[in-house]
C-alpha atoms as a PDB file:
ATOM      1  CA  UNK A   1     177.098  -1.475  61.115  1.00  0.00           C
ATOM      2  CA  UNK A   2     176.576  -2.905  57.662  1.00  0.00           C
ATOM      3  CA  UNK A   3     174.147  -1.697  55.095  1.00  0.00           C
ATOM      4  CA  UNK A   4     171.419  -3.759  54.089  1.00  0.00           C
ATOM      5  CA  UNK A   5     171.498  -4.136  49.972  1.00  0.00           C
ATOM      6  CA  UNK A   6     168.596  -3.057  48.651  1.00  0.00           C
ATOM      7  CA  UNK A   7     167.482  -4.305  45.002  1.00  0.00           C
ATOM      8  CA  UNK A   8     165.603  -1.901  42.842  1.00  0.00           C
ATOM      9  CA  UNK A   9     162.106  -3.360  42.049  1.00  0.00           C
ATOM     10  CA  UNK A  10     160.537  -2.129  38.451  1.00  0.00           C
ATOM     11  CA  UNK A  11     156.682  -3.437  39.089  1.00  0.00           C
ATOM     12  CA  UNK A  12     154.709  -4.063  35.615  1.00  0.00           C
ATOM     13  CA  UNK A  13     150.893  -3.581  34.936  1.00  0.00           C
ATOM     14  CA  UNK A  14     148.892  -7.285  35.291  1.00  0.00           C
ATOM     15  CA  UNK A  15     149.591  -9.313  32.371  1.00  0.00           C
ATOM     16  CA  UNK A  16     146.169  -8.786  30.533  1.00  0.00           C
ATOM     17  CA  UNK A  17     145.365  -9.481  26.695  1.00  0.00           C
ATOM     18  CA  UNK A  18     143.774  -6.919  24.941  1.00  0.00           C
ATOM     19  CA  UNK A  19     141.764  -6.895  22.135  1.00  0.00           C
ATOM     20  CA  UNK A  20     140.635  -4.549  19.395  1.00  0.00           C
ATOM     21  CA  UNK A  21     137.463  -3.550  20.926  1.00  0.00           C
ATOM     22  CA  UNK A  22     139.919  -2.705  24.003  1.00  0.00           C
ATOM     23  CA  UNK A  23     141.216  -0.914  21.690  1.00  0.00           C
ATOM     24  CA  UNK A  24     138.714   0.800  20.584  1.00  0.00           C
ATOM     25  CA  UNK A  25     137.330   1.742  23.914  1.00  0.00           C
ATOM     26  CA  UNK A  26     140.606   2.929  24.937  1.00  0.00           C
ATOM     27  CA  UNK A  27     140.499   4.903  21.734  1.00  0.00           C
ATOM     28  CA  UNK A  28     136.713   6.578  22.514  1.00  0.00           C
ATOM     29  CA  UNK A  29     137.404   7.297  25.874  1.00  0.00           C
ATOM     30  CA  UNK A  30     135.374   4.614  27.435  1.00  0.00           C
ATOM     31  CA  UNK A  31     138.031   1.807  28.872  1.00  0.00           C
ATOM     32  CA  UNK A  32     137.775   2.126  32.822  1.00  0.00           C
ATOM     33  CA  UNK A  33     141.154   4.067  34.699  1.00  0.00           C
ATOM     34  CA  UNK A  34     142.581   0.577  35.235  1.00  0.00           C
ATOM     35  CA  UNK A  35     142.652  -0.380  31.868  1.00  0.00           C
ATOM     36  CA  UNK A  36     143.585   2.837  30.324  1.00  0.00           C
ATOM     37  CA  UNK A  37     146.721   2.867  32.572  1.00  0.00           C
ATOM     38  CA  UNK A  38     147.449  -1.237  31.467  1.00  0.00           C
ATOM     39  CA  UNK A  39     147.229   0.169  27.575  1.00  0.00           C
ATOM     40  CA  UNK A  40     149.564   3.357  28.157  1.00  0.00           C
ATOM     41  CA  UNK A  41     152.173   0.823  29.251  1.00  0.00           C
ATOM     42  CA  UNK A  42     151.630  -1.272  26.021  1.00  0.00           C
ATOM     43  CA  UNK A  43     151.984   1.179  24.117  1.00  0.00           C
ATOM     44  CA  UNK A  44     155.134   2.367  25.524  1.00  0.00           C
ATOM     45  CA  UNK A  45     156.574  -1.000  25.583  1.00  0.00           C
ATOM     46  CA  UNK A  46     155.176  -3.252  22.653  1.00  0.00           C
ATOM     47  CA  UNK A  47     155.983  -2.199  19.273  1.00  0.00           C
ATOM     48  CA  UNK A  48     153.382  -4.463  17.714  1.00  0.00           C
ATOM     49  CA  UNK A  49     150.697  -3.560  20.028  1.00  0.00           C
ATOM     50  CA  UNK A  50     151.612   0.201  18.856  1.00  0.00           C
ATOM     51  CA  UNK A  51     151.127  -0.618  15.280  1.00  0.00           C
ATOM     52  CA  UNK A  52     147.839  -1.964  15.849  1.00  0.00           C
ATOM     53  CA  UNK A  53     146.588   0.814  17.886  1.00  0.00           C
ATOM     54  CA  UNK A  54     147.938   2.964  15.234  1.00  0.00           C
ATOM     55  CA  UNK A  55     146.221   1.201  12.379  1.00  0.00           C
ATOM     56  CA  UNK A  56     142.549   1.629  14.567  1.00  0.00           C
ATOM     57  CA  UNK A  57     143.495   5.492  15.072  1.00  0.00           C
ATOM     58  CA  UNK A  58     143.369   5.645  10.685  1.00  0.00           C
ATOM     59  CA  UNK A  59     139.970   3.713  10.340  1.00  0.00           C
ATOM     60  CA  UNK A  60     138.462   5.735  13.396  1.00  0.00           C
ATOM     61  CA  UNK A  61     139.614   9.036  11.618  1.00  0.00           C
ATOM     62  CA  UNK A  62     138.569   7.823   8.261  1.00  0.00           C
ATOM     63  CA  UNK A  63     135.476   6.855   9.458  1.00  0.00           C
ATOM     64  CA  UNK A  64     134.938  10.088  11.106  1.00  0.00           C
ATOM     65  CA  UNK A  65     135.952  12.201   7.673  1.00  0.00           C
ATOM     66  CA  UNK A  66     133.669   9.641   5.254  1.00  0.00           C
ATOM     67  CA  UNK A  67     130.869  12.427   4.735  1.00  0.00           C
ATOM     68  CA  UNK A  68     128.743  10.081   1.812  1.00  0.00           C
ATOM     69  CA  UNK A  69     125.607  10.522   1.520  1.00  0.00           C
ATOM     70  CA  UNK A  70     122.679   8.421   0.578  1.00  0.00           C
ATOM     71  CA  UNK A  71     121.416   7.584  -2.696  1.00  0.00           C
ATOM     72  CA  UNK A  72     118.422   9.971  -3.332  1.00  0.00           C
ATOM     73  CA  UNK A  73     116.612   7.146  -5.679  1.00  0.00           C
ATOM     74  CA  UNK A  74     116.903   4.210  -2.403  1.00  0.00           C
ATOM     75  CA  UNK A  75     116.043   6.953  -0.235  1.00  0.00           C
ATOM     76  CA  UNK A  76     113.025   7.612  -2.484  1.00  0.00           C
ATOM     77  CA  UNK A  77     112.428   4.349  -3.218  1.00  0.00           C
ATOM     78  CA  UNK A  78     111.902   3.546   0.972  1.00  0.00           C
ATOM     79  CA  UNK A  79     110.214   6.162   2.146  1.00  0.00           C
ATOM     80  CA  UNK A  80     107.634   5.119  -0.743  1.00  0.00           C
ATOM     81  CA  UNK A  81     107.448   1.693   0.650  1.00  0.00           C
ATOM     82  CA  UNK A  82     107.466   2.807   4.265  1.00  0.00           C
ATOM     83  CA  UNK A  83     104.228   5.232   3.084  1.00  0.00           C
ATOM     84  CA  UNK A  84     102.548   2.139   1.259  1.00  0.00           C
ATOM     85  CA  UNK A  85     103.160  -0.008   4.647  1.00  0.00           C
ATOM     86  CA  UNK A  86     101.423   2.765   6.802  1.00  0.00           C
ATOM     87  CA  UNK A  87      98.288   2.742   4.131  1.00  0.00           C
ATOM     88  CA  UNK A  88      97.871  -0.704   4.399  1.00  0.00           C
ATOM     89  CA  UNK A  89      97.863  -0.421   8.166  1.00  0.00           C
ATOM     90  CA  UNK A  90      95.761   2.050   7.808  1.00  0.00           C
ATOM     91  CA  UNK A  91      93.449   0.220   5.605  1.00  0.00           C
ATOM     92  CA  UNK A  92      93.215  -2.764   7.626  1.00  0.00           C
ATOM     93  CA  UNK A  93      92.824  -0.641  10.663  1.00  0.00           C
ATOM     94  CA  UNK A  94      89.541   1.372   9.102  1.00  0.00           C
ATOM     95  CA  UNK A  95      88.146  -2.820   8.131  1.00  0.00           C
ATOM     96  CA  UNK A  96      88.512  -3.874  11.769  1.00  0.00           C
ATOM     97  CA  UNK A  97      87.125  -0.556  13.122  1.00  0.00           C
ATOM     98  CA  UNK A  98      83.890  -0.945  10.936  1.00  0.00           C
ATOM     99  CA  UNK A  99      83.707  -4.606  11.423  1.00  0.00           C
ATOM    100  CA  UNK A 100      83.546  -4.234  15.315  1.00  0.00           C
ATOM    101  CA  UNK A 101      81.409  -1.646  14.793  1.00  0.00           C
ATOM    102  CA  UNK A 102      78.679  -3.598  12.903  1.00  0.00           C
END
């Protein structure tokens, strides 16, 4: 009896293009199973698809360590505005009350 020859298959993810924000969802833990699973296998396989991911791993973490804080004179300056807004609502609010009123 002769044996059938078998050839060894290797299957690859669907062909997809991803993008940075695939990227970054990957990245924050919000790309679906499917997808996560297609990026693992880029990475493994596609050098320059590696360096990019690697580049959005540095601006995620140095967005995460950026600990600046506002400047106390803007900050001031619009929560003086935001108080002169609600007066003049106020204001105009009290006119129309009275005016109905008379």
């Amino acid at each position: 009896m002769k044996k059938a020859h078998v050839k060894s298959i290797v299957i690859k993810p669907m062909e997809k293009t991803f993008t940075q924000n695939d990227l970054l969802q990957f990245i924050y833990g919000e790309s679906s199973a499917q997808d996560s699973e297609m990026i693992q296998y880029e990475l493994i396989v596609n050098e320059d698809f590696n360096q990019e991911f690697e580049k959005l791993l540095e601006a995620v973490d140095m967005l995460k360590t950026n600990n600046e804080k506002p400047n106390l004179q803007m900050t001031a300056r619009l929560t003086n505005f935001s108080k002169s807004i609600e007066t003049r609502q106020s204001r105009y609010n009290t006119c129309k009350l009275l005016w109905i009123l008379n």
